[in-house]
N, C-alpha and C. Protein backbone atom coordinates (compact mmCIF):
# COMPACT_ATOMS: atom_id res chain seq x y z
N UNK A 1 160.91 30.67 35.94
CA UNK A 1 159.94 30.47 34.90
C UNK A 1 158.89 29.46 35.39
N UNK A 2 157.95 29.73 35.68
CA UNK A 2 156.58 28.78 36.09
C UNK A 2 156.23 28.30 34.59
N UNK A 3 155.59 26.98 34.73
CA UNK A 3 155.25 26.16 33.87
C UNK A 3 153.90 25.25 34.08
N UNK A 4 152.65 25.55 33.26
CA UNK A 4 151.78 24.76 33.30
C UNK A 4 151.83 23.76 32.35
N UNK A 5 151.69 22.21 32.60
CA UNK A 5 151.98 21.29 32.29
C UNK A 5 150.26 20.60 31.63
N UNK A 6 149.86 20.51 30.76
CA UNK A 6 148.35 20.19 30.40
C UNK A 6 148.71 18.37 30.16
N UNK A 7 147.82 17.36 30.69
CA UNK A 7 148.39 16.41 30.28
C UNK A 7 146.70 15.56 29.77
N UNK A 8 146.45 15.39 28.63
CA UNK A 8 145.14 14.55 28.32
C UNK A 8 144.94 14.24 26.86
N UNK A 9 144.34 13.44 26.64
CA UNK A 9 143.95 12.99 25.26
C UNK A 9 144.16 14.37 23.99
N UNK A 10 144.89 14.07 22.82
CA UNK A 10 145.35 14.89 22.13
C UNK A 10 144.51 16.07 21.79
N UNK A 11 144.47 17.48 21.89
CA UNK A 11 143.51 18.56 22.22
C UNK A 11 143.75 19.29 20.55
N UNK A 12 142.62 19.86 20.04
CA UNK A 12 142.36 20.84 18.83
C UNK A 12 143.33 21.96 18.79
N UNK A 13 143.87 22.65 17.95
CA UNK A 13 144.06 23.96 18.09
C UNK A 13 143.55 24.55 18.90
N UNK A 14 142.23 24.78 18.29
CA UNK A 14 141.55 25.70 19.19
C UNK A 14 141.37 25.63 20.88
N UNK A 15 141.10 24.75 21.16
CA UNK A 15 140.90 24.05 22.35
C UNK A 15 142.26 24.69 23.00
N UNK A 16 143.29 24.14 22.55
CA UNK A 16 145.10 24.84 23.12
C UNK A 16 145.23 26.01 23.62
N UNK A 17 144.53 26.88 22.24
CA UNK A 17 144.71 28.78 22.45
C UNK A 17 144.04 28.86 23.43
N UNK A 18 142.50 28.61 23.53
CA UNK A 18 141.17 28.71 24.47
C UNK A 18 142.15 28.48 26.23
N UNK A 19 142.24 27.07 26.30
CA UNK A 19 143.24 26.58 27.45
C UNK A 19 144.54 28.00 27.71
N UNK A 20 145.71 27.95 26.51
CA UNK A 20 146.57 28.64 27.00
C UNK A 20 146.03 29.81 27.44
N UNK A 21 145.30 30.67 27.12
CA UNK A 21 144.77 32.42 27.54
C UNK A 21 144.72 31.79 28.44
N UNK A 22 143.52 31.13 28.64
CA UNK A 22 142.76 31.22 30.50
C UNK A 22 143.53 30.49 31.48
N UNK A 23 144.51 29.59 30.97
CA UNK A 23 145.33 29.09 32.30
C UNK A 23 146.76 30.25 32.57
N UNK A 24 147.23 31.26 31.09
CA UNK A 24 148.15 32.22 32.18
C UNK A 24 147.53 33.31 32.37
N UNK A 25 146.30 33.23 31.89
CA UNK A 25 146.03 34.52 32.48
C UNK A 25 145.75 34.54 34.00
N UNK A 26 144.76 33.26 34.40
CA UNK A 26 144.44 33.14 36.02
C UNK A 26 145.60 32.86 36.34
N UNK A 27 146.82 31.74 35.96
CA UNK A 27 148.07 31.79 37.05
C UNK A 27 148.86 33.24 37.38
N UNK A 28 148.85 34.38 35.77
CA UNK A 28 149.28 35.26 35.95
C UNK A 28 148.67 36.31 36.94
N UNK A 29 147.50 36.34 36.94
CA UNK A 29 146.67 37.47 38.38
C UNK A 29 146.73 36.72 40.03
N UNK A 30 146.68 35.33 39.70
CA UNK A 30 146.82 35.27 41.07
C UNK A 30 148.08 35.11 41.75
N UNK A 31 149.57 34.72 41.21
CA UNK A 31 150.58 34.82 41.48
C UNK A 31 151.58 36.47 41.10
N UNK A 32 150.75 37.18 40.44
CA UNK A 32 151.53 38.27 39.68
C UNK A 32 152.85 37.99 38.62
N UNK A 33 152.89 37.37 38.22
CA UNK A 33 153.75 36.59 37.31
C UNK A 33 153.67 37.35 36.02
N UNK A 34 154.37 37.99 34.95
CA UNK A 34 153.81 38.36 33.98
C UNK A 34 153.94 37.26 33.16
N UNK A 35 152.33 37.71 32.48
CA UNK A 35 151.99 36.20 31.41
C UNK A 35 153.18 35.82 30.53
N UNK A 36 154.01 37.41 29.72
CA UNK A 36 155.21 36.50 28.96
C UNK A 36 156.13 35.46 29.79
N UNK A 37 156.11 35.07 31.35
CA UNK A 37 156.79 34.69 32.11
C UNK A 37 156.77 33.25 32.34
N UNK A 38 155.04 32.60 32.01
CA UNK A 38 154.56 31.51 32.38
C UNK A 38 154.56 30.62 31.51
N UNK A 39 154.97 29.67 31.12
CA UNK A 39 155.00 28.62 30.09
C UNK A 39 154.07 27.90 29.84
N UNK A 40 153.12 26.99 29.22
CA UNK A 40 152.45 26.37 29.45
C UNK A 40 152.61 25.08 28.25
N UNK A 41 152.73 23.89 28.41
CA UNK A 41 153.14 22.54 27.93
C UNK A 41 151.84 21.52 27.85
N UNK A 42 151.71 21.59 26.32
CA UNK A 42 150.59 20.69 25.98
C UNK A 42 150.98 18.98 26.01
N UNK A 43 150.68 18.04 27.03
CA UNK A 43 151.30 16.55 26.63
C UNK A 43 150.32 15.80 25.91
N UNK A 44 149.73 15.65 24.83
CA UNK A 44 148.55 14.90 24.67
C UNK A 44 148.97 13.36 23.84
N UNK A 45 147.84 12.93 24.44
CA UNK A 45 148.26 11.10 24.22
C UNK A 45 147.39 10.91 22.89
N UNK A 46 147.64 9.96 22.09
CA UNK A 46 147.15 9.55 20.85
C UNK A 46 145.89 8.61 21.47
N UNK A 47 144.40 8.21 21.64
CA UNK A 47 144.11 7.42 21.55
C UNK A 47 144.32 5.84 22.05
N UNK A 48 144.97 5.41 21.06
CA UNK A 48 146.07 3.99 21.00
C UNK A 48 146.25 3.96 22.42
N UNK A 49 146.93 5.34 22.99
CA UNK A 49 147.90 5.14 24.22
C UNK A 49 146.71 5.74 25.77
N UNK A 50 145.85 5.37 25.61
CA UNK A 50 144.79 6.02 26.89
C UNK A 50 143.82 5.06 26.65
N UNK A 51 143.54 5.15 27.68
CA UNK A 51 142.10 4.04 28.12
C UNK A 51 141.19 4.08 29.41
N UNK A 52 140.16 3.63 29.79
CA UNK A 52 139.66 3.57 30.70
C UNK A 52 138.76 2.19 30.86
N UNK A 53 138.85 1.68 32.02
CA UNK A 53 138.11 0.47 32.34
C UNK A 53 138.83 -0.91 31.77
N UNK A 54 139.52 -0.69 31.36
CA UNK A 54 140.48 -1.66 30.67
C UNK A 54 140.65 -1.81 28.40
N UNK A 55 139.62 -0.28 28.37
CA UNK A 55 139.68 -0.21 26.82
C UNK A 55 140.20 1.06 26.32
N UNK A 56 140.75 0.61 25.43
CA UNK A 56 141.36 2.11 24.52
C UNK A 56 140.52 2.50 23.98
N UNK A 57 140.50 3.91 23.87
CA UNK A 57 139.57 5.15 23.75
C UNK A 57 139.78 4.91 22.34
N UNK A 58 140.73 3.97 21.58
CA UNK A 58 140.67 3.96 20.09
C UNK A 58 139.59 2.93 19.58
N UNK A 59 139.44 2.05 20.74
CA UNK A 59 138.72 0.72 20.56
C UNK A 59 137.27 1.70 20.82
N UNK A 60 137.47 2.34 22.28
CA UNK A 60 135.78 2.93 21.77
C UNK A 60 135.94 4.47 22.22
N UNK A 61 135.63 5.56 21.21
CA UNK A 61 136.17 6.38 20.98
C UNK A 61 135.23 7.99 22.03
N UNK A 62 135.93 8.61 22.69
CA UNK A 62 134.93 9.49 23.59
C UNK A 62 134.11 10.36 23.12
N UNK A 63 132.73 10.61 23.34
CA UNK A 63 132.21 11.69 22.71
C UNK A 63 132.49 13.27 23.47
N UNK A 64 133.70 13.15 23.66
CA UNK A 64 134.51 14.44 24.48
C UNK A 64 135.12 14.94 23.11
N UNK A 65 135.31 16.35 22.87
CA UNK A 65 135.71 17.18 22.13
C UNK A 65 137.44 16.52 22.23
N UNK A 66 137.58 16.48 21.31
CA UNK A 66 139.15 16.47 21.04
C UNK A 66 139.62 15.91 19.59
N UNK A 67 140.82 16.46 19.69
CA UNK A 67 141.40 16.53 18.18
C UNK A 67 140.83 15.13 17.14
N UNK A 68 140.26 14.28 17.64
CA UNK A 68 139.71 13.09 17.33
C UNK A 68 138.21 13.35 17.13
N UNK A 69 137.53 14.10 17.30
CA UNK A 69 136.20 14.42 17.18
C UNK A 69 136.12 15.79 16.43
N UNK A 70 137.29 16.40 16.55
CA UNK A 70 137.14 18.19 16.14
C UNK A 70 135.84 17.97 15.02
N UNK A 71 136.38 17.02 13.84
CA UNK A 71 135.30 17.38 12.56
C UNK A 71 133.61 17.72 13.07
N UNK A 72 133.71 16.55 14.41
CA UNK A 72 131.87 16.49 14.56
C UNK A 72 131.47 17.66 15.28
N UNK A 73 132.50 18.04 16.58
CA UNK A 73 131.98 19.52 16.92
C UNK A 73 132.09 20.57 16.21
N UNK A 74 132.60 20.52 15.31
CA UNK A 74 132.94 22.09 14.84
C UNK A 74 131.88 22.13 13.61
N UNK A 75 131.00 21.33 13.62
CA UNK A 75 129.77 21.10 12.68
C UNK A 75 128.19 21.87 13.75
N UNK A 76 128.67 21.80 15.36
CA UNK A 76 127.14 22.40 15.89
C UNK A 76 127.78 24.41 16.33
N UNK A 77 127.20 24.99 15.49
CA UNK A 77 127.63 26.57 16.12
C UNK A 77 127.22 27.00 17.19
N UNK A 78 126.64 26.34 18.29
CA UNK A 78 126.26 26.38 19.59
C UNK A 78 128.23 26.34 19.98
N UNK A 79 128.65 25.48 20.06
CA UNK A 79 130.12 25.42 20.91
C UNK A 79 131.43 25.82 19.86
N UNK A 80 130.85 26.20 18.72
CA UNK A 80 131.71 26.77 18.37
C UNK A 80 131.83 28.48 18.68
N UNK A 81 130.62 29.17 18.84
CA UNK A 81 130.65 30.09 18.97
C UNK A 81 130.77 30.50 21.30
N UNK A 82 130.69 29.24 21.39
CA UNK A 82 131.40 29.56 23.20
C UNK A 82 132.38 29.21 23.03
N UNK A 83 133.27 28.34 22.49
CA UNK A 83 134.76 28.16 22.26
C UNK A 83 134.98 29.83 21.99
N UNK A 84 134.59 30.63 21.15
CA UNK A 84 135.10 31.77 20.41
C UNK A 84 135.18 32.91 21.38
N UNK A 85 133.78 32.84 22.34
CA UNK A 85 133.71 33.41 23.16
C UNK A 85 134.27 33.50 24.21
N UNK A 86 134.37 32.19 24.88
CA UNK A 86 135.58 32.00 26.19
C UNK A 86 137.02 32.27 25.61
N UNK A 87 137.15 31.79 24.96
CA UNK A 87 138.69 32.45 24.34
C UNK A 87 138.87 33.41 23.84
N UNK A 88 137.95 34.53 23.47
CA UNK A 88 138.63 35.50 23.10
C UNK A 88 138.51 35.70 21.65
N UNK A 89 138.53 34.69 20.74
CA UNK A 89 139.26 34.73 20.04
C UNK A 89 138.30 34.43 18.44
């Protein structure tokens, strides 16, 4: 059983599905693996627990899409409708 392991700041729903398709689908064509075969493991960190430069991303917060921002992106239909598109879905 192969296993992709995702490890970063806590990710949207959407963002997950988007990620899971396109990471078994490329591990599944280039290893031949069938996709029911490949696992894939979301680890995402709260905020609180990530930082950079010596500050928590809670202290100052990223303007990177994630489950912590979902409300503000999912307000421009520019990336909501390429989220929809790259995924499929």
């Amino acid at each position: 059983m192969p296993a992709i392991t995702v490890k970063s700041i806590e990710l949207s729903d959407i963002q997950k599905k988007v990620l899971a398709k396109k990471y078994v689908e490329i591990f599944s064509e280039i290893t031949n693996v069938p996709k029911d075969r490949v696992y894939i493991f979301f680890d995402g960190h709260e905020l609180e627990n990530v930082g950079t430069a010596g500050i928590r991303f809670s202290d100052h917060p990223s303007k990177a899409w994630s489950k912590f921002t979902e409300e503000d992106w999912s307000k421009n239909p520019e990336i909501v409708a390429k989220i929809k598109e790259v995924g499929g879905i």
